[in-house]
C-alpha atoms as a PDB file:
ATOM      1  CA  UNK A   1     -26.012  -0.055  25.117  1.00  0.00           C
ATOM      2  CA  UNK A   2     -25.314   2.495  21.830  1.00  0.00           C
ATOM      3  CA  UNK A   3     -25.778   0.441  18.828  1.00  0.00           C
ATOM      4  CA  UNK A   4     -22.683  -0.370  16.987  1.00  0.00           C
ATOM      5  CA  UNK A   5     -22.657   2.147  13.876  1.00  0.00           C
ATOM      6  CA  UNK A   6     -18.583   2.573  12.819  1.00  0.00           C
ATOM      7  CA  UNK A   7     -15.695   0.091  12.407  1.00  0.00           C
ATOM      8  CA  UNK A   8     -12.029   1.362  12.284  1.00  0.00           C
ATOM      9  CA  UNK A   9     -11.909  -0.351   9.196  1.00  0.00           C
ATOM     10  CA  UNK A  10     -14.420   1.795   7.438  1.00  0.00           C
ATOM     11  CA  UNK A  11     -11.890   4.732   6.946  1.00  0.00           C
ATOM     12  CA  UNK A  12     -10.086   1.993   4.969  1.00  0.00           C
ATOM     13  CA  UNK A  13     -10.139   3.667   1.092  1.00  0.00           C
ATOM     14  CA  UNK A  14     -11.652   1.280  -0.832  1.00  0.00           C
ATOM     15  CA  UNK A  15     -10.081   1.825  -4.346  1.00  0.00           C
ATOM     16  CA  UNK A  16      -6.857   0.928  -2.879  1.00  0.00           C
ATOM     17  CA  UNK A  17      -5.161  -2.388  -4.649  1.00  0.00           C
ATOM     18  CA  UNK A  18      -6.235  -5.491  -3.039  1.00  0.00           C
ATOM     19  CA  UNK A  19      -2.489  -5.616  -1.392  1.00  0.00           C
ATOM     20  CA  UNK A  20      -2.568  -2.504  -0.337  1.00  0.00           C
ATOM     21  CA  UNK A  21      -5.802  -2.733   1.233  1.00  0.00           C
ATOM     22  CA  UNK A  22      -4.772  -5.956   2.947  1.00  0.00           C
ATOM     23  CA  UNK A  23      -1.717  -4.324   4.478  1.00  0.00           C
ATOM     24  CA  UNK A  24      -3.958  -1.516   5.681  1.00  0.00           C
ATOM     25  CA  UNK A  25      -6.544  -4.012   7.251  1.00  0.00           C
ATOM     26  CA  UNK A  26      -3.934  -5.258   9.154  1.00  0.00           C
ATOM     27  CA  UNK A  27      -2.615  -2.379  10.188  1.00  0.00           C
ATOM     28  CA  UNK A  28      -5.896  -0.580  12.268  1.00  0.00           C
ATOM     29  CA  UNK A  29      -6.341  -3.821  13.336  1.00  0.00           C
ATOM     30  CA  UNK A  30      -2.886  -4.005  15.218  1.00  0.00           C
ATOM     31  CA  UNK A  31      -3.592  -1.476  16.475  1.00  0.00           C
ATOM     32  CA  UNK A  32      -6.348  -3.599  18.796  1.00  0.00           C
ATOM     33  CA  UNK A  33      -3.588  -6.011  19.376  1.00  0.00           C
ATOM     34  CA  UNK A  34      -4.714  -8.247  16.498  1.00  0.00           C
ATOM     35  CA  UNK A  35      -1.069  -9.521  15.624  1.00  0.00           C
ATOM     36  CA  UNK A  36       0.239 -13.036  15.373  1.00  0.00           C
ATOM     37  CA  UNK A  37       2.716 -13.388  18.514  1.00  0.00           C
ATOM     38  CA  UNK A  38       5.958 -14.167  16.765  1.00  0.00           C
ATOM     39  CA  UNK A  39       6.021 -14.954  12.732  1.00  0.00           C
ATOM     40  CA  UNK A  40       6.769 -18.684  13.231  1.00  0.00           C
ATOM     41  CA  UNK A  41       2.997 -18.374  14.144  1.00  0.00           C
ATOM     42  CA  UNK A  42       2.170 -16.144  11.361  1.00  0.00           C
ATOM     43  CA  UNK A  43       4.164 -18.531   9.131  1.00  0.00           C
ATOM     44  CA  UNK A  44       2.068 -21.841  10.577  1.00  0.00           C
ATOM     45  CA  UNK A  45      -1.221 -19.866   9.038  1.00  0.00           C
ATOM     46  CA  UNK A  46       0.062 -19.563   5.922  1.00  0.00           C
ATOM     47  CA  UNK A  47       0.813 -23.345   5.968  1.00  0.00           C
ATOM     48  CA  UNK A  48      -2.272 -24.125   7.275  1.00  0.00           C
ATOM     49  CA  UNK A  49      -4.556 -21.624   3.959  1.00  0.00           C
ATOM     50  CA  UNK A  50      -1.615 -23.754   1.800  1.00  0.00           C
ATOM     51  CA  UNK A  51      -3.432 -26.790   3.172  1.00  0.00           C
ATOM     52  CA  UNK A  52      -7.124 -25.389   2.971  1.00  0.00           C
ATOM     53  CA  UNK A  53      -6.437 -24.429  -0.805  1.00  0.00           C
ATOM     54  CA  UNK A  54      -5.183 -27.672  -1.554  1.00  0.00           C
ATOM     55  CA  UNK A  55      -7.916 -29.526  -0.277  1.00  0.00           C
ATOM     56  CA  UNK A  56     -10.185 -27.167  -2.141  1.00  0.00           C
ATOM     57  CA  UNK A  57      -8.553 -27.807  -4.839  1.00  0.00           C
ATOM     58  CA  UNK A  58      -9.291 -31.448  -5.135  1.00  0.00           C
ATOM     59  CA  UNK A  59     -13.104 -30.759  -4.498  1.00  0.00           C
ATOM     60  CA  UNK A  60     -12.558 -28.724  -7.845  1.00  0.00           C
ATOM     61  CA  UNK A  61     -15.195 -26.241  -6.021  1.00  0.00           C
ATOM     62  CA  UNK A  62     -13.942 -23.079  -8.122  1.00  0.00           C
ATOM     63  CA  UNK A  63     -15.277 -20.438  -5.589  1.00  0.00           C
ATOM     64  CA  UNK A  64     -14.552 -22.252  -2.507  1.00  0.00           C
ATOM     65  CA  UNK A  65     -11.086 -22.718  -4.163  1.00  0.00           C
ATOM     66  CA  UNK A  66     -10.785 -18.530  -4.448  1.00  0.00           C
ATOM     67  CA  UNK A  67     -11.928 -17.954  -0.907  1.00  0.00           C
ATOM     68  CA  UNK A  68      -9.003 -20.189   0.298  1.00  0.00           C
ATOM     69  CA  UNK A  69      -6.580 -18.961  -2.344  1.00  0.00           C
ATOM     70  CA  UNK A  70      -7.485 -15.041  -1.125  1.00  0.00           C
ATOM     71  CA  UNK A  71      -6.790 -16.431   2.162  1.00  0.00           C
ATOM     72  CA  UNK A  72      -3.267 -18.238   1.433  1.00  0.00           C
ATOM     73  CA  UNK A  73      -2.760 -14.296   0.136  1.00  0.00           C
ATOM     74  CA  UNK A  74      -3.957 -12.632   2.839  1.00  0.00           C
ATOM     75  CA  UNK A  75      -1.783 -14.562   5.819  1.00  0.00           C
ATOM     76  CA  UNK A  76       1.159 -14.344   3.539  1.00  0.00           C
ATOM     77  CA  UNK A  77       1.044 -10.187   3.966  1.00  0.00           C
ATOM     78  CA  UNK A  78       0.231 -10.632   7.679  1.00  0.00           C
ATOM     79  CA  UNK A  79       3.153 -13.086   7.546  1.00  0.00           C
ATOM     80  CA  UNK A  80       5.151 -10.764   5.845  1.00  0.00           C
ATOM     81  CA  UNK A  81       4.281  -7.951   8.361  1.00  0.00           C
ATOM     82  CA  UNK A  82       5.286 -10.090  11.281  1.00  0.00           C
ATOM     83  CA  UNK A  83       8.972  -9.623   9.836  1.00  0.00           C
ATOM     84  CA  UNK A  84       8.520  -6.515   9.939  1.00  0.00           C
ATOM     85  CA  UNK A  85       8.809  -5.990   6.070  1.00  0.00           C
ATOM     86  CA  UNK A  86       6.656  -3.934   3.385  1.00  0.00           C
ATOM     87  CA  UNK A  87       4.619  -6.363   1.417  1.00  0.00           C
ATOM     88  CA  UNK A  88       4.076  -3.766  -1.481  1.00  0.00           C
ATOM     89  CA  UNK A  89       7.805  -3.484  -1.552  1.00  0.00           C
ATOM     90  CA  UNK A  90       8.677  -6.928  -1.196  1.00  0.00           C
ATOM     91  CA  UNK A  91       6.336  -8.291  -4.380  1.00  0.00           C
ATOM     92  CA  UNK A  92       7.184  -5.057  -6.519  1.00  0.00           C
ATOM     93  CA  UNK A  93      11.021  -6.827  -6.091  1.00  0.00           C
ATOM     94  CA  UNK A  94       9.918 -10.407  -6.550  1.00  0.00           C
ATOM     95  CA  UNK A  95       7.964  -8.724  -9.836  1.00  0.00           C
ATOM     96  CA  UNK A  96      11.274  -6.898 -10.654  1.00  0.00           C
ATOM     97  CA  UNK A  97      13.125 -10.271 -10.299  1.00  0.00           C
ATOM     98  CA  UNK A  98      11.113 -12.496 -12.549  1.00  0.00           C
ATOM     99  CA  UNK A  99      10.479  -9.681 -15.133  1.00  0.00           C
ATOM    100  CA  UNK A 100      14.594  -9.701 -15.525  1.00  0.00           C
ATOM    101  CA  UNK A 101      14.760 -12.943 -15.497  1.00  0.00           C
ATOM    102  CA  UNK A 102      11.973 -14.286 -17.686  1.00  0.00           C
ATOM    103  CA  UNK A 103      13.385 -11.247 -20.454  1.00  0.00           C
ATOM    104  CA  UNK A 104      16.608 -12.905 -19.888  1.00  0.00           C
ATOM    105  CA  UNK A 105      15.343 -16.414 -20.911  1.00  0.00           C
ATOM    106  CA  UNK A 106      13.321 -14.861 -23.920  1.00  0.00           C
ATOM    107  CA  UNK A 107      16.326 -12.875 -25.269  1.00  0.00           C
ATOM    108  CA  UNK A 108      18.582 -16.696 -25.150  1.00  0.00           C
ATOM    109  CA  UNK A 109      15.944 -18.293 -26.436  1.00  0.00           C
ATOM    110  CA  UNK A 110      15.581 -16.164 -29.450  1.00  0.00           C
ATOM    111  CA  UNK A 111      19.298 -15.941 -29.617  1.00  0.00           C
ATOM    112  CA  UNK A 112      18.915 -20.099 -30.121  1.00  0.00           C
ATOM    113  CA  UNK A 113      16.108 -19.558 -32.523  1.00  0.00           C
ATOM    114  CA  UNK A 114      13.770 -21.539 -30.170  1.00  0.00           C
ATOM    115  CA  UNK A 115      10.109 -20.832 -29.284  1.00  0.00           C
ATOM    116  CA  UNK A 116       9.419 -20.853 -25.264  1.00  0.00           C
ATOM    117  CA  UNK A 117       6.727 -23.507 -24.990  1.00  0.00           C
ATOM    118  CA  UNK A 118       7.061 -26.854 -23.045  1.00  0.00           C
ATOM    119  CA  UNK A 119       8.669 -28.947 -25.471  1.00  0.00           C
ATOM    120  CA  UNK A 120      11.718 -26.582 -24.569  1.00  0.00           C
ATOM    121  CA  UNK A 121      11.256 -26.207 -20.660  1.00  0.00           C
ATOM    122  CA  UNK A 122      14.673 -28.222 -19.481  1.00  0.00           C
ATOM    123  CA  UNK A 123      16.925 -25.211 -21.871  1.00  0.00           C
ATOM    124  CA  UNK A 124      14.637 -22.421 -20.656  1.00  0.00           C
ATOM    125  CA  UNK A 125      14.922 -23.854 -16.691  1.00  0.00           C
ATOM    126  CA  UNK A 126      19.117 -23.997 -16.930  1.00  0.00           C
ATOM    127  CA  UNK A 127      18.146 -20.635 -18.486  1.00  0.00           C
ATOM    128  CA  UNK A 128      16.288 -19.492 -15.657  1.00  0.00           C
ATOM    129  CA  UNK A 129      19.362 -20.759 -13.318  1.00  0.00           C
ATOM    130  CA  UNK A 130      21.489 -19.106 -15.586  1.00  0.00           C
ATOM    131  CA  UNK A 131      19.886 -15.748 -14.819  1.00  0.00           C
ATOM    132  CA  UNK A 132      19.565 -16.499 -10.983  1.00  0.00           C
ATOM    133  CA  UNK A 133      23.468 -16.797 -10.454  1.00  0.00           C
ATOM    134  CA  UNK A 134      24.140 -13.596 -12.708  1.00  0.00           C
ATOM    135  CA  UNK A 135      21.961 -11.646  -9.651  1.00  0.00           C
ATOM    136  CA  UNK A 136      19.120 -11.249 -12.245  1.00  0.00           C
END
């Protein structure tokens, strides 16, 4: 038997974002057959990294804590794939989203002549409502 000496991940670039790389792991390795079956499944692995990080999270184990918080990332693109949806595309608009609306609460805050810090988070939450039913 040849030895093993290539993966078809290797021709993976690796100064690609960690996002983009993700989305690229996942996509040679569909092309195996390596998919989740339906995204309800995709979505139950997501759940279940959820439940791994917050377990870790109570052992206050920082790097066991990062492994399973890389891994509540990582099933959320192949979750996101299973939809059939662009991952890059779909945080760029979530970071889009809260960019206009977090300017939005700064700009009525300073408009009130009131600092954003916790002592003022129930008037910069109605804020952030505010902004969500004006489409920001």
């Amino acid at each position: 038997m040849p030895k093993f000496t290539a993966s078809i991940l290797d021709a993976i670039p690796s100064d690609l974002s960690a996002l983009e790389k993700a989305c690229r792991l996942l996509e040679k390795t569909s092309l195996l057959g390596w998919v989740w079956h339906s995204p309800a499944d995709a979505a139950a692995k997501v759940k279940e990294e959820i439940g791994e990080a917050e377990d870790a999270s109570r052992q206050e184990d920082r790097e066991h804590l990062l492994e399973e918080c890389g891994d509540v990332l990582f099933s959320a693109v192949s979750y996101i794939t299973s939809l059939g949806m662009d991952p890059v595309q779909a945080l760029e608009r979530a970071n889009r989203k809260f960019y206009n609306r977090f300017t939005y609460i700064e700009e009525k805050m300073h408009e009130k002549g009131l600092p954003l810090d916790i002592q003022h988070e129930a008037e910069e939450s109605a804020l952030w409502q505010e902004a969500k039913l004006k489409g920001l």
